[in-house]
Every structure is written in structure tokens, then in C-alpha cells.
PDB file of N, CA and C in Angstrom:
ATOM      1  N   UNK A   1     -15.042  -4.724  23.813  1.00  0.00           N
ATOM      2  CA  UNK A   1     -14.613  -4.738  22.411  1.00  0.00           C
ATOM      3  C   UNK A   1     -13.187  -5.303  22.297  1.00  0.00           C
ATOM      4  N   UNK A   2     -12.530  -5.565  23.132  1.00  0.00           N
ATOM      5  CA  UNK A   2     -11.181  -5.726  23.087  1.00  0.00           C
ATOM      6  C   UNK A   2     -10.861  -6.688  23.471  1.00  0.00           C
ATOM      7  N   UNK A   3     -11.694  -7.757  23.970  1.00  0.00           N
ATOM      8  CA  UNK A   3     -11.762  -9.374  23.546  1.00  0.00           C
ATOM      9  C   UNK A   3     -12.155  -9.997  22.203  1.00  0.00           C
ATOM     10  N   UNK A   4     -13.310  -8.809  21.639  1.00  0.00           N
ATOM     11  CA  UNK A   4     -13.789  -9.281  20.393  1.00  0.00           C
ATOM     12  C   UNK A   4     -12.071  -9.083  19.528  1.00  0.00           C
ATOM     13  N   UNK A   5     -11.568  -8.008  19.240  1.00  0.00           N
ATOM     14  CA  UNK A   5     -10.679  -7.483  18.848  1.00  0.00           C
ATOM     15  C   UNK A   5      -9.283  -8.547  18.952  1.00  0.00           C
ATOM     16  N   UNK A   6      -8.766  -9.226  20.238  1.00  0.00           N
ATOM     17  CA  UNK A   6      -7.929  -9.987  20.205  1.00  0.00           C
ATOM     18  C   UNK A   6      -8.692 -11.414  19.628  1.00  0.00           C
ATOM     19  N   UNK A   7      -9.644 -12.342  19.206  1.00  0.00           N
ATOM     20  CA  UNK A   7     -10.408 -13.025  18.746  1.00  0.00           C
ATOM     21  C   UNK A   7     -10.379 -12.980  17.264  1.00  0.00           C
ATOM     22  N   UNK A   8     -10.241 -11.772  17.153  1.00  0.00           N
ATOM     23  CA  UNK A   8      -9.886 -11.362  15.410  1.00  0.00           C
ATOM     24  C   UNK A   8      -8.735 -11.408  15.208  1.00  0.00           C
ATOM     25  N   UNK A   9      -7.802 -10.786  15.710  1.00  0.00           N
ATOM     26  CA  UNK A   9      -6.657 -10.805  15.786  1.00  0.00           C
ATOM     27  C   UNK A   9      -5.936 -12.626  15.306  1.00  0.00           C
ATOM     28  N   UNK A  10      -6.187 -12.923  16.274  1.00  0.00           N
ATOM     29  CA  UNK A  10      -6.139 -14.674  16.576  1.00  0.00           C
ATOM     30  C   UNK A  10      -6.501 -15.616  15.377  1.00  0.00           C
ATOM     31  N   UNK A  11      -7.531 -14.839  14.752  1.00  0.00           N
ATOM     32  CA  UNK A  11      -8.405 -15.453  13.722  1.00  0.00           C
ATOM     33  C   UNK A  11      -6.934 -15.219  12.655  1.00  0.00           C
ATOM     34  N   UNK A  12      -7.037 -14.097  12.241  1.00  0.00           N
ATOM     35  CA  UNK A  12      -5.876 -13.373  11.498  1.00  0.00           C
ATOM     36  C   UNK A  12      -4.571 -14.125  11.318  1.00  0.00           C
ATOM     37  N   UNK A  13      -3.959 -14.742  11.895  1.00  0.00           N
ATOM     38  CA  UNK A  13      -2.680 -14.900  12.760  1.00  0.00           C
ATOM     39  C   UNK A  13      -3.377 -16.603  11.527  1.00  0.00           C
ATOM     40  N   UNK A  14      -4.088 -17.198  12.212  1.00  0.00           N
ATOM     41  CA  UNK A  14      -4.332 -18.638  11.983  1.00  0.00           C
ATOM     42  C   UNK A  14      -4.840 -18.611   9.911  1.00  0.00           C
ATOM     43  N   UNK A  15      -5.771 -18.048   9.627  1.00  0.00           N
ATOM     44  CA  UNK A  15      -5.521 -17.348   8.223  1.00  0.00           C
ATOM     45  C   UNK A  15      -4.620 -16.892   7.438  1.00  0.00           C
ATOM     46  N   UNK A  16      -3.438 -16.388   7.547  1.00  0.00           N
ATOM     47  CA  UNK A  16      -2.704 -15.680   7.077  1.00  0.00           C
ATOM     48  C   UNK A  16      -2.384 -14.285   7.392  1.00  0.00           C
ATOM     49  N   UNK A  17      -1.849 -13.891   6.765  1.00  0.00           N
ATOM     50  CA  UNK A  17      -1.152 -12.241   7.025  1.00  0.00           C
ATOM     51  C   UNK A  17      -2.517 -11.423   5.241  1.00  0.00           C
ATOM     52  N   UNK A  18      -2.697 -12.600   4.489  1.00  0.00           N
ATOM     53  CA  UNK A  18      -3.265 -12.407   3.182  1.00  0.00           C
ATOM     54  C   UNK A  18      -4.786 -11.909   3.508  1.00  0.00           C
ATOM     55  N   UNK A  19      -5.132 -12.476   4.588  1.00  0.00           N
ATOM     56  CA  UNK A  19      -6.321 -12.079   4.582  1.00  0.00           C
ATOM     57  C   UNK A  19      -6.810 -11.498   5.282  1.00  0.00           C
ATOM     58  N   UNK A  20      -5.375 -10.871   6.292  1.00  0.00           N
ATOM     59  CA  UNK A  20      -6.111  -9.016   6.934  1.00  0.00           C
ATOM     60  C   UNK A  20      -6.327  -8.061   6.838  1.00  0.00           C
ATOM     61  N   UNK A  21      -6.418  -7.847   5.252  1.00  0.00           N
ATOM     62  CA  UNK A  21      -7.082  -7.156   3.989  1.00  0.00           C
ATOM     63  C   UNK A  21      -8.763  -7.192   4.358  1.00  0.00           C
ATOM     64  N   UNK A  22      -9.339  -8.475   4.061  1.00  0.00           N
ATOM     65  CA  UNK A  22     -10.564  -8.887   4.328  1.00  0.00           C
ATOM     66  C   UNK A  22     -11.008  -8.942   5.691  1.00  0.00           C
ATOM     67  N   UNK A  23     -10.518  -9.469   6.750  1.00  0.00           N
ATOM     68  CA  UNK A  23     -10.802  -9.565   8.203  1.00  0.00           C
ATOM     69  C   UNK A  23     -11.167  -7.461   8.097  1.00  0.00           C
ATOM     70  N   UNK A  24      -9.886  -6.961   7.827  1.00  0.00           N
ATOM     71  CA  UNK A  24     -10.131  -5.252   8.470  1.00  0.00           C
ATOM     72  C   UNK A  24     -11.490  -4.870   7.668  1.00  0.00           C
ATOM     73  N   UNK A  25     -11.662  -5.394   7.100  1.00  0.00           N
ATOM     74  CA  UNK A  25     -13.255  -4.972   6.085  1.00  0.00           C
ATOM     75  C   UNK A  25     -13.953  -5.279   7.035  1.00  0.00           C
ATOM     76  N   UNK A  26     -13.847  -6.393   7.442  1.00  0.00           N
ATOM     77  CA  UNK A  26     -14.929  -7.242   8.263  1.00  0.00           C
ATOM     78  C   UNK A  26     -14.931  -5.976   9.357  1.00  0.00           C
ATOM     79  N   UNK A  27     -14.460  -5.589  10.075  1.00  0.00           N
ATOM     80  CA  UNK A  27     -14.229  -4.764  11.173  1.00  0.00           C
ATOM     81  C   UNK A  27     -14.777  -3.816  10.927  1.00  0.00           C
ATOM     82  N   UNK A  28     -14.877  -3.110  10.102  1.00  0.00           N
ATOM     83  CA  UNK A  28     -15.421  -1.584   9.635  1.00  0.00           C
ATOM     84  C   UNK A  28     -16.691  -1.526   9.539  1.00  0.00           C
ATOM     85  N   UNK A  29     -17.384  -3.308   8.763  1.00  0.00           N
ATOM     86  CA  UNK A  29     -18.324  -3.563   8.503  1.00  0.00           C
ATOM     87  C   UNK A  29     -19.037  -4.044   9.836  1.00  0.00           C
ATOM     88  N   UNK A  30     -18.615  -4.380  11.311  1.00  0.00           N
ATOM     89  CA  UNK A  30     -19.027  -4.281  12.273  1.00  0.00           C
ATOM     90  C   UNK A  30     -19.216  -3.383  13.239  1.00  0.00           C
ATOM     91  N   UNK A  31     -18.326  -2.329  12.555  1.00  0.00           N
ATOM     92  CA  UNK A  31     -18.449  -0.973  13.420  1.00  0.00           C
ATOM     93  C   UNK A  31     -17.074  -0.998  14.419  1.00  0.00           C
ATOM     94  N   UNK A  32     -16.259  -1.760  14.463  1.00  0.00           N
ATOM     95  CA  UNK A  32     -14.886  -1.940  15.381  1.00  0.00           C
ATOM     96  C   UNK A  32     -14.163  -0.699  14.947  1.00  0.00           C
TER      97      UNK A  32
END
């Protein structure tokens, strides 16, 4: 899980700071 986790992270970073609002949804909604 903690490759998936830095992958998101990464994702995050390249998106904005605006949309780790939505990414952490995404996460909850995967079960992370």
C-alpha cells in the first residue's frame, strides 16, 4: 500500500495542492 500511497502522493504534488481535497476522497473511496 505504500507504493500505491507515494504514487498518489506524486500525483498530488504534479496537480496541485487544490486538488488534495479530491485525490483524499479518492483514497477513502479505495479503502487507503
Amino acid at each position: 500500500m505504500s507504493a500505491i500511497r507515494l504514487l498518489v502522493l506524486g500525483a498530488v504534488r504534479m496537480h496541485g495542492r487544490a486538488h488534495g481535497y479530491q485525490v483524499r476522497n479518492d483514497l477513502e473511496y479505495w479503502g487507503a
